[in-house]
PDB file of N, CA and C in Angstrom:
ATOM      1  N   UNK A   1      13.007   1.802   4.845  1.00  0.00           N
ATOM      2  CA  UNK A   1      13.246   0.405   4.582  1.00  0.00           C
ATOM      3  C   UNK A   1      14.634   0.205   3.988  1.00  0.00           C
ATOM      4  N   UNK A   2      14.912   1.038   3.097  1.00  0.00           N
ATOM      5  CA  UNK A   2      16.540   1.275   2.393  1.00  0.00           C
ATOM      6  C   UNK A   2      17.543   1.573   3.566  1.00  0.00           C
ATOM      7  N   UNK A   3      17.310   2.343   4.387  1.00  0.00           N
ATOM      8  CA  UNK A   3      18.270   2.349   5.573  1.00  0.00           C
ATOM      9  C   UNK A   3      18.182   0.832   6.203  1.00  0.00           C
ATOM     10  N   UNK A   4      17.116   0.646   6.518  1.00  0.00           N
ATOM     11  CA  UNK A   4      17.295  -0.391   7.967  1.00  0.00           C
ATOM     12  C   UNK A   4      17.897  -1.612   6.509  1.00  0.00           C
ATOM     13  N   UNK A   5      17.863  -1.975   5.717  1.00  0.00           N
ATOM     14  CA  UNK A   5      18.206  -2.987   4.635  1.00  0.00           C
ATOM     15  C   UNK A   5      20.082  -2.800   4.632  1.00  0.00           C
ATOM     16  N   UNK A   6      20.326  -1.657   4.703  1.00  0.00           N
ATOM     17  CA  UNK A   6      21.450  -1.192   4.348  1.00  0.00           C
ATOM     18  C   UNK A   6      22.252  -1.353   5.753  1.00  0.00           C
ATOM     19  N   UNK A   7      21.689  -0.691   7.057  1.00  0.00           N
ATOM     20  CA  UNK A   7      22.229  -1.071   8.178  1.00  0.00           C
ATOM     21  C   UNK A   7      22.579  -2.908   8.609  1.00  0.00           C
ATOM     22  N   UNK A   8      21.626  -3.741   8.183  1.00  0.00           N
ATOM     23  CA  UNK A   8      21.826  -4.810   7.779  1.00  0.00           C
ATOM     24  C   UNK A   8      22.596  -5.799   7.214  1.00  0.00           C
ATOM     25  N   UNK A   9      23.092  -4.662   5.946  1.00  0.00           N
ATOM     26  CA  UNK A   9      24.341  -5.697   5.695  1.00  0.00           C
ATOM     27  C   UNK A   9      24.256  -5.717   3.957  1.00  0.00           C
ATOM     28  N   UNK A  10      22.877  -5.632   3.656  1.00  0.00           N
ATOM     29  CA  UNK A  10      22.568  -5.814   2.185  1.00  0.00           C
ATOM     30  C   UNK A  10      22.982  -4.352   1.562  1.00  0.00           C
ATOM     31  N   UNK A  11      23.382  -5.191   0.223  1.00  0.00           N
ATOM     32  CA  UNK A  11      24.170  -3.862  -0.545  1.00  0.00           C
ATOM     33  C   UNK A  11      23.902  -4.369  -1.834  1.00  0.00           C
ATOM     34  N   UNK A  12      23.832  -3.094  -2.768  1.00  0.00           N
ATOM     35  CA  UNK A  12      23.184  -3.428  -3.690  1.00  0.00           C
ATOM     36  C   UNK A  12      23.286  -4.162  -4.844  1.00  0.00           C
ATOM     37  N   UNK A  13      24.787  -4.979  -4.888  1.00  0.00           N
ATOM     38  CA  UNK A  13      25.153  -5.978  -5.403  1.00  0.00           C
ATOM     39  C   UNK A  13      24.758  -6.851  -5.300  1.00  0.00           C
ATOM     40  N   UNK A  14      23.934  -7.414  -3.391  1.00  0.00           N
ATOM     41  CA  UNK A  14      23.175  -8.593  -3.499  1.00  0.00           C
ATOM     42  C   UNK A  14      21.681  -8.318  -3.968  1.00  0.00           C
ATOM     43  N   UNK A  15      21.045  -7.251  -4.042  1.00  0.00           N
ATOM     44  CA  UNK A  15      19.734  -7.289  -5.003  1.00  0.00           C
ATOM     45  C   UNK A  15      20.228  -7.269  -6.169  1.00  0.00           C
ATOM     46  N   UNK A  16      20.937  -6.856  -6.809  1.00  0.00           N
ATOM     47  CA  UNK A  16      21.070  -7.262  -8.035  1.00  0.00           C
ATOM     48  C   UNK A  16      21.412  -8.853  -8.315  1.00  0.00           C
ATOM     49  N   UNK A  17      22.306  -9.698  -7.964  1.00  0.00           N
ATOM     50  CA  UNK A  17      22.512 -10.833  -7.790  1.00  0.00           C
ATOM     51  C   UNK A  17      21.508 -11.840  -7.471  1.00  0.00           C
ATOM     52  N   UNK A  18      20.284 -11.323  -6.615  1.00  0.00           N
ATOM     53  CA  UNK A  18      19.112 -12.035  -6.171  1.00  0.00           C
ATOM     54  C   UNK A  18      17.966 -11.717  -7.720  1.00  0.00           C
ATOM     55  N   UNK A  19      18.584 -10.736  -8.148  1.00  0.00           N
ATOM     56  CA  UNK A  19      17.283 -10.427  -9.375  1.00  0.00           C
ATOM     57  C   UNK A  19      17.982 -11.392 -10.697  1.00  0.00           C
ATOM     58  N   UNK A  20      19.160 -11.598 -10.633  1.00  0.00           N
ATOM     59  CA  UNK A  20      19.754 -12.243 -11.927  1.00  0.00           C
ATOM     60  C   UNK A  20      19.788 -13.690 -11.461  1.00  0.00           C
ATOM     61  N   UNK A  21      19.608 -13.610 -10.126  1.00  0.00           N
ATOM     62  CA  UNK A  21      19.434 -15.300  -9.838  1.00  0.00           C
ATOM     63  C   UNK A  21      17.593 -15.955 -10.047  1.00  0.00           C
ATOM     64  N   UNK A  22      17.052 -14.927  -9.713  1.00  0.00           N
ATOM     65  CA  UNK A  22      15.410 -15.456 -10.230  1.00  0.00           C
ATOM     66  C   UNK A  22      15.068 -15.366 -11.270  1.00  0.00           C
ATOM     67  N   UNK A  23      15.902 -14.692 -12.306  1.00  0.00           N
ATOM     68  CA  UNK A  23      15.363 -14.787 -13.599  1.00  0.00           C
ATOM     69  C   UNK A  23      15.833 -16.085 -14.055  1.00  0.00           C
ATOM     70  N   UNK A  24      17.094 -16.688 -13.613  1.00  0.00           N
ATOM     71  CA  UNK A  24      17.622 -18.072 -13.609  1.00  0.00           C
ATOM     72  C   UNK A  24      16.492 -19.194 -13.197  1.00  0.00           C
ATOM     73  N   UNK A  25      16.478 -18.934 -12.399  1.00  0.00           N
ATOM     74  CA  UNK A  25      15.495 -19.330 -11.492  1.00  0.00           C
ATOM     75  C   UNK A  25      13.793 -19.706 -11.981  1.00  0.00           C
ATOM     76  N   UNK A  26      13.429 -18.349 -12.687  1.00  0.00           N
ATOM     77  CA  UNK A  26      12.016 -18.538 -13.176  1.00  0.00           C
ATOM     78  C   UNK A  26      12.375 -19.455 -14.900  1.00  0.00           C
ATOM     79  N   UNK A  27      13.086 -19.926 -15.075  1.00  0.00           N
ATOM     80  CA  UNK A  27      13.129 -20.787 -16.299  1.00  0.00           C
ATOM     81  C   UNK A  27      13.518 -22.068 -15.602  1.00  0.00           C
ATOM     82  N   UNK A  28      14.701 -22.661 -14.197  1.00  0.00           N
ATOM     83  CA  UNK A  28      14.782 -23.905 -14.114  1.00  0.00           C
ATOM     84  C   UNK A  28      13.451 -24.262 -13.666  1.00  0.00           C
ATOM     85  N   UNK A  29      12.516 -23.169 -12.666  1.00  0.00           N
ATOM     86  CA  UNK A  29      11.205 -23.559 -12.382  1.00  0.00           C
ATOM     87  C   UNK A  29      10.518 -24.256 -13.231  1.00  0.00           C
ATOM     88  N   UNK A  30      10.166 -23.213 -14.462  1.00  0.00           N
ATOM     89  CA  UNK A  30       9.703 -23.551 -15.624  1.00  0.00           C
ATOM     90  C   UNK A  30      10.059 -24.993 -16.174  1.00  0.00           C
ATOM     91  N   UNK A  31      10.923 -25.390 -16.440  1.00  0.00           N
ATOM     92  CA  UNK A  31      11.548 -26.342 -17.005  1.00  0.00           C
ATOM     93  C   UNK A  31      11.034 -27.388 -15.909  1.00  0.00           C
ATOM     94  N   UNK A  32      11.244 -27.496 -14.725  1.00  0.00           N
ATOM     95  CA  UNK A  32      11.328 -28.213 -14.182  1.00  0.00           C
ATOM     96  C   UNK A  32       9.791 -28.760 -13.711  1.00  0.00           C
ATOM     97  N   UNK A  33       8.988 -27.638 -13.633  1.00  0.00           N
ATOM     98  CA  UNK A  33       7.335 -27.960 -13.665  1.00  0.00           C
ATOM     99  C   UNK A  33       6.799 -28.435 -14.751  1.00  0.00           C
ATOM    100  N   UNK A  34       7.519 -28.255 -16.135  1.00  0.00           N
ATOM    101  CA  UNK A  34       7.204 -28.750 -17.733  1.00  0.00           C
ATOM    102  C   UNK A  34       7.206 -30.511 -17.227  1.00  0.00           C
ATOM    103  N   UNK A  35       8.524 -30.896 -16.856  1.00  0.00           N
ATOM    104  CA  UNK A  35       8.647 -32.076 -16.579  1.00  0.00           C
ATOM    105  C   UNK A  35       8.533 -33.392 -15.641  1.00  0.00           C
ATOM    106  N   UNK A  36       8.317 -32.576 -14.655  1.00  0.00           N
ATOM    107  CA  UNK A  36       7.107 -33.034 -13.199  1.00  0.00           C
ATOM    108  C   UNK A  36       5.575 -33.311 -13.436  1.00  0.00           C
ATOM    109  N   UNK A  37       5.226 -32.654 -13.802  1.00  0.00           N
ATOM    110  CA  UNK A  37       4.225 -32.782 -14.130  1.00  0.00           C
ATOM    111  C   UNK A  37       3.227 -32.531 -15.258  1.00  0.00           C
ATOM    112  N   UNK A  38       3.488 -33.397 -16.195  1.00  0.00           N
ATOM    113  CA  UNK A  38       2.988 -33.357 -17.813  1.00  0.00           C
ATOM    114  C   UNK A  38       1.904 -33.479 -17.626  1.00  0.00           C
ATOM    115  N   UNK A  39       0.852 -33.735 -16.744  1.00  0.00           N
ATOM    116  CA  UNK A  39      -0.353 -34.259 -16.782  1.00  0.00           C
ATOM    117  C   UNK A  39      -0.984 -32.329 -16.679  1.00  0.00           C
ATOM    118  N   UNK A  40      -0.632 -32.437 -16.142  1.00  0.00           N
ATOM    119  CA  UNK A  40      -1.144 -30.497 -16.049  1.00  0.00           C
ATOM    120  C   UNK A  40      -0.885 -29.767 -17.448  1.00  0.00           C
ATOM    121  N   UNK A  41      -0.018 -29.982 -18.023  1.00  0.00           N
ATOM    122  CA  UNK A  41       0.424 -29.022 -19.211  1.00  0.00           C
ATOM    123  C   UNK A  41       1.255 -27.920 -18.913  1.00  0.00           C
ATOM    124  N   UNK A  42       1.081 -26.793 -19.995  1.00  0.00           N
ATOM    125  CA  UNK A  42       1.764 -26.029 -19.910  1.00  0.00           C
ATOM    126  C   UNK A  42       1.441 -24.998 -19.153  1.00  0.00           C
ATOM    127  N   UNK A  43       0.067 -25.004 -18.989  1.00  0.00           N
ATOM    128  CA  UNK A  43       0.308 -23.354 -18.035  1.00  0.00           C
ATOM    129  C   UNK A  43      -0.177 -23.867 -16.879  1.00  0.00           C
ATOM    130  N   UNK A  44       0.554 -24.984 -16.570  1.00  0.00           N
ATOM    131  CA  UNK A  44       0.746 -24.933 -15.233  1.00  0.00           C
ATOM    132  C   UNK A  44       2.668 -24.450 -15.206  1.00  0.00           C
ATOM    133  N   UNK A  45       2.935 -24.964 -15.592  1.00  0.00           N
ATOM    134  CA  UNK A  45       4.420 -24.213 -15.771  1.00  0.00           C
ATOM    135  C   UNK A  45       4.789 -22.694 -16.040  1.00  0.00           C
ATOM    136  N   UNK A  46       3.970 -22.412 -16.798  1.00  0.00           N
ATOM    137  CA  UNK A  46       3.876 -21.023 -16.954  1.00  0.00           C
ATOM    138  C   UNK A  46       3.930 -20.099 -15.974  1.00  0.00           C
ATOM    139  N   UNK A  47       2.563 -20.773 -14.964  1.00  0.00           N
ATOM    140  CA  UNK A  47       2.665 -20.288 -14.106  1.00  0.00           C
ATOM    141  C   UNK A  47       3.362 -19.818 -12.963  1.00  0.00           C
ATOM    142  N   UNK A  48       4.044 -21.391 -12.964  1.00  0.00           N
ATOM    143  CA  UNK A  48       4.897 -21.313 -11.919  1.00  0.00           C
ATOM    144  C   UNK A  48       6.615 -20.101 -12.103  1.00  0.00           C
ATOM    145  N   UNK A  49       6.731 -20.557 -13.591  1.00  0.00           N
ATOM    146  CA  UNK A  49       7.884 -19.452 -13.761  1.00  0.00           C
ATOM    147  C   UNK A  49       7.614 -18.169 -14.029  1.00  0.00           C
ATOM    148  N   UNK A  50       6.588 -17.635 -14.707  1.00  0.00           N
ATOM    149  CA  UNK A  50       5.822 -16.402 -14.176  1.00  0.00           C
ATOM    150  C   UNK A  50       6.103 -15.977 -12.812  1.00  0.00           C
ATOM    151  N   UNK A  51       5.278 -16.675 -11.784  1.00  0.00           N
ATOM    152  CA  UNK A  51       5.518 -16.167 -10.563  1.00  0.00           C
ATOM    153  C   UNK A  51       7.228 -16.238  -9.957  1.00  0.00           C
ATOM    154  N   UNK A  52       7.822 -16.391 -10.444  1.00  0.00           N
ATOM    155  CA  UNK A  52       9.215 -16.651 -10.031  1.00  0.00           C
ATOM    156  C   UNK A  52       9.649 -15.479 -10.601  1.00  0.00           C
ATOM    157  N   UNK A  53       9.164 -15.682 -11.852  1.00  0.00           N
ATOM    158  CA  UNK A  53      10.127 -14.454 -12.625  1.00  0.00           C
ATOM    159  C   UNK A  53       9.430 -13.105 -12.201  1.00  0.00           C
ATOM    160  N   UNK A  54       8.477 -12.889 -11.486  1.00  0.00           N
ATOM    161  CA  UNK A  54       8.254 -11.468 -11.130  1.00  0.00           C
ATOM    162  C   UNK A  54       9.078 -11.121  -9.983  1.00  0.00           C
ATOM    163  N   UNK A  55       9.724 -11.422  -9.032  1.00  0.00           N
ATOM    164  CA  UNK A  55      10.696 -11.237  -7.835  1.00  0.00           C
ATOM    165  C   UNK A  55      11.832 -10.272  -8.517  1.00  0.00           C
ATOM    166  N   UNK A  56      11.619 -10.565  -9.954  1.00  0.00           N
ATOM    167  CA  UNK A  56      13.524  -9.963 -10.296  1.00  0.00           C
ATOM    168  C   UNK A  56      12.999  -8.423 -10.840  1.00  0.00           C
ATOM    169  N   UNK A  57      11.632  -7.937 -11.100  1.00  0.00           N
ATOM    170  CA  UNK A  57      11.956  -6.201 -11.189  1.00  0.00           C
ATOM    171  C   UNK A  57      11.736  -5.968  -9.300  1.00  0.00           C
ATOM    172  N   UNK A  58      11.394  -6.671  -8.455  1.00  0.00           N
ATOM    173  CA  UNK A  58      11.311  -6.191  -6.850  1.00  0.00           C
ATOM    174  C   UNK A  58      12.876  -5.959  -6.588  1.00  0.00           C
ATOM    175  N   UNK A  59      13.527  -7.122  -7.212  1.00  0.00           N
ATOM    176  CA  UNK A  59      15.367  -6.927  -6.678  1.00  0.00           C
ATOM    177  C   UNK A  59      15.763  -5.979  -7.338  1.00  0.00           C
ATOM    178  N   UNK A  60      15.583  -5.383  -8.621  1.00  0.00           N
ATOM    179  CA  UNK A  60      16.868  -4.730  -9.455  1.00  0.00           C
ATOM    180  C   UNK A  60      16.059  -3.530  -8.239  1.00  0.00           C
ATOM    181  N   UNK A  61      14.450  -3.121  -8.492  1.00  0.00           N
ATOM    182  CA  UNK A  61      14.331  -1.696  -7.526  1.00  0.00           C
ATOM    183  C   UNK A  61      15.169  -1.844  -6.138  1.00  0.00           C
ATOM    184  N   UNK A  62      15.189  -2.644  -5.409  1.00  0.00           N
ATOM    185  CA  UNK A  62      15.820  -2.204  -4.561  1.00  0.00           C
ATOM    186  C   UNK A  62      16.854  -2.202  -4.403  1.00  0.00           C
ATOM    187  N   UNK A  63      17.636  -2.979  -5.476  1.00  0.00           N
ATOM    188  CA  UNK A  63      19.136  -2.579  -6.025  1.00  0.00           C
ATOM    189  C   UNK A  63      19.358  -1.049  -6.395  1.00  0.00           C
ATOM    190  N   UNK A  64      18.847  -0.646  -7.296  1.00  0.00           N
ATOM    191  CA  UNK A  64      18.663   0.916  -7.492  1.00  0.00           C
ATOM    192  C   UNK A  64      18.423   1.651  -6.236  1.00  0.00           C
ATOM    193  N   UNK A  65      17.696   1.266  -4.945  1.00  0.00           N
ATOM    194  CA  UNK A  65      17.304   2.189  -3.966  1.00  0.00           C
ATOM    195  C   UNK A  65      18.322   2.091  -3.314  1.00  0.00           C
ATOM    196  N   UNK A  66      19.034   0.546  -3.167  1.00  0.00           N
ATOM    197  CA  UNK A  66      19.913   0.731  -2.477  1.00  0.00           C
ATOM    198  C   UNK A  66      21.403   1.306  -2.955  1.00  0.00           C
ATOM    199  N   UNK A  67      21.454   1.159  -4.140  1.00  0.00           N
ATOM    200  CA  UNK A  67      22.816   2.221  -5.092  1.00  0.00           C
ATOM    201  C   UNK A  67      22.702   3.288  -4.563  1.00  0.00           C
ATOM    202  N   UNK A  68      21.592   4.024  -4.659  1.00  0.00           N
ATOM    203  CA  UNK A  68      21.504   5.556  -4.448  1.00  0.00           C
ATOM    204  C   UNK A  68      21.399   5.761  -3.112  1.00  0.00           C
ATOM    205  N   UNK A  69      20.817   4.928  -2.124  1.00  0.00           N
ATOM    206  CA  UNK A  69      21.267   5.825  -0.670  1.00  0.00           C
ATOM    207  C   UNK A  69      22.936   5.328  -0.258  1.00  0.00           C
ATOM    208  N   UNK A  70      23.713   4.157  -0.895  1.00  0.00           N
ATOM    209  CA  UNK A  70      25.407   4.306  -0.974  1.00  0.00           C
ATOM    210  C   UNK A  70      26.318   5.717  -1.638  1.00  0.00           C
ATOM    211  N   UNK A  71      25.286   5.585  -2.291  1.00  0.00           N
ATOM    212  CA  UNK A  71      26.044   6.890  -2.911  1.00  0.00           C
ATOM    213  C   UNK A  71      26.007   8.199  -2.364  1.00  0.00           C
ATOM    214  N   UNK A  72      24.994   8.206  -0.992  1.00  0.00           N
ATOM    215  CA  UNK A  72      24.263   9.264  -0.877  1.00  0.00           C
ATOM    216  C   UNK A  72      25.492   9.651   0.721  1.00  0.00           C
TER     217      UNK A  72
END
């Protein structure tokens, strides 16, 4: 999967960049589900930036997988 990712084009600057952008990401969610919709509360927001914010340990690993087969 690290090869065919790498033959592709992706390098491991953009998983890293995609993991520092969803951690961004899982707080404007947050924020932004806080204030859409008050009638739900908070863990409906929670939720939603929870699930956002888990994408960013999937990017840094394949940032790391993909560091090491560049290097390789």
């Amino acid at each position: 999967m690290v090869k065919k990712l790498h033959e592709m084009g992706v390098r491991s600057e953009h998983a890293y960049s995609a993991a520092v952008g969803s951690i961004g990401l899982s707080v404007l969610v947050w924020l932004s589900s806080l204030k859409k919709e008050p009638g739900q509360g908070l863990d409906r927001a929670d939720r939603w930036g929870i699930f956002v914010g888990e994408w960013a340990p999937t990017f840094f690993g394949l940032g790391i997988a993909l560091s090491q087969y560049e290097k390789d």
